[in-house]
Protein backbone atom coordinates (compact mmCIF):
# COMPACT_ATOMS: atom_id res chain seq x y z
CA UNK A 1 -11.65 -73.57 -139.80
CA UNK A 2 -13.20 -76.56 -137.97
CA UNK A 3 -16.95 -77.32 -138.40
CA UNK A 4 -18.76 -76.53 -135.40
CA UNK A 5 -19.35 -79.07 -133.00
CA UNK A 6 -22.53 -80.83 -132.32
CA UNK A 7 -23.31 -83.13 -130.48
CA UNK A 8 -27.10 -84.45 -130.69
CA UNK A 9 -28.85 -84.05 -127.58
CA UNK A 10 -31.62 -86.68 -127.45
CA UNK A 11 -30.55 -90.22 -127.61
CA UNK A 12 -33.69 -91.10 -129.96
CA UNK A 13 -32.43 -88.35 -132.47
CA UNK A 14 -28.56 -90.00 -132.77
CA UNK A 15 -30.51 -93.86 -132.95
CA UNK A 16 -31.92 -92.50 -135.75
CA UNK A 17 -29.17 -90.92 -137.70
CA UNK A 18 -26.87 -93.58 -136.71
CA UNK A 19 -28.39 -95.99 -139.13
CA UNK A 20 -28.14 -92.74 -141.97
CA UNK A 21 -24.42 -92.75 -140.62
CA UNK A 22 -23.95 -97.03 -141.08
CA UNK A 23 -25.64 -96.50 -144.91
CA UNK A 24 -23.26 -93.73 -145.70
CA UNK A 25 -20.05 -95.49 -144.19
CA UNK A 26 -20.46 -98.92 -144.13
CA UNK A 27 -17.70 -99.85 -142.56
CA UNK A 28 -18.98 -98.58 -139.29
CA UNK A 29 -19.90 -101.05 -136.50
CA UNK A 30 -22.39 -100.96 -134.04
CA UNK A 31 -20.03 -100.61 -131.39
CA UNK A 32 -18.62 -97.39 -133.37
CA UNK A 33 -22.00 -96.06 -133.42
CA UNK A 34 -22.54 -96.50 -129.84
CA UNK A 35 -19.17 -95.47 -129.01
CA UNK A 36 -19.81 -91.97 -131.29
CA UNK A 37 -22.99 -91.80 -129.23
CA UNK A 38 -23.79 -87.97 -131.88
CA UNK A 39 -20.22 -86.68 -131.17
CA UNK A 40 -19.47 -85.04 -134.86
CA UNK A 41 -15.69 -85.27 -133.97
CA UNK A 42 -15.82 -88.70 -132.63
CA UNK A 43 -17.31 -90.07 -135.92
CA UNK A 44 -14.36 -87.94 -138.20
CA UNK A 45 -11.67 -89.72 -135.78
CA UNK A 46 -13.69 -92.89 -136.16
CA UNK A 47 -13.66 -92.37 -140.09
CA UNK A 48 -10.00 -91.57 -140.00
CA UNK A 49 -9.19 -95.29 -138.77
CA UNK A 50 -11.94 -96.92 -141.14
CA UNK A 51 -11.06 -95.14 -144.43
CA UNK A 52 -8.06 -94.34 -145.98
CA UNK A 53 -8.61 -91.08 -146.63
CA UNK A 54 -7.51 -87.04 -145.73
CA UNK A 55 -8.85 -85.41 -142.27
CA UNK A 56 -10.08 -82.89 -144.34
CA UNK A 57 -12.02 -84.83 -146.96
CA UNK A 58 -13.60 -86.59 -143.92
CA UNK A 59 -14.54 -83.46 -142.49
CA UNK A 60 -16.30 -82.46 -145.68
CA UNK A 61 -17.47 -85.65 -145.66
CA UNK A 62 -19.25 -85.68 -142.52
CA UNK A 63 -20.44 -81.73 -143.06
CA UNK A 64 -22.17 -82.54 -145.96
CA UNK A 65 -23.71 -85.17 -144.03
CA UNK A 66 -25.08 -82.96 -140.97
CA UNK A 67 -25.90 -80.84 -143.40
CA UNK A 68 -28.26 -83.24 -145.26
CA UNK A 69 -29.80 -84.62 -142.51
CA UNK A 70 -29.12 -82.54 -139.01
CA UNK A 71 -29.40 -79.21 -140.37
CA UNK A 72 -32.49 -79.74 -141.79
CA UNK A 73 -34.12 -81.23 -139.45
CA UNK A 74 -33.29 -77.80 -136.98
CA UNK A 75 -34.05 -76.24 -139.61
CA UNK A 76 -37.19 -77.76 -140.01
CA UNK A 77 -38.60 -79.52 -137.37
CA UNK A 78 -41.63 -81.66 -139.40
CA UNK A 79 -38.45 -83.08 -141.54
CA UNK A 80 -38.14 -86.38 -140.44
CA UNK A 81 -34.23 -87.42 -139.86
């Protein structure tokens, strides 16, 4: 099953979790962040050719990160992302 997509809808939310997104995968350039622009599946195919690892663990990789940050923040909207 494939993790739903999201993709953030206000520019100042994804400037934000981009830099969350470059201290989790460091390998990640500005230009990939820009180019992601919030797009959950852009940044798992952008993981895919930075790290050597499987789709899937990327995809966990990336829930667990929406998860920590996103999905809290819906959740919870005086959590800052």
């Amino acid at each position: 099953m494939k993790p739903k997509q999201v993709r953030l809808q206000r520019h100042e939310d994804w400037s934000t979790l981009s830099r969350r997104a470059r201290e989790r995968w460091t390998d990640l350039s500005e230009d990939d962040l820009a180019a992601i622009s919030g797009d959950r599946e852009r940044l798992i195919e952008v993981l895919e050719e930075r790290y050597p690892r499987s789709r899937e663990v990327i995809e966990r990789e990336v829930a667990e990160f929406y998860e920590s940050v996103v999905d809290k923040a819906e959740r919870d909207p005086n959590v800052e992302i």
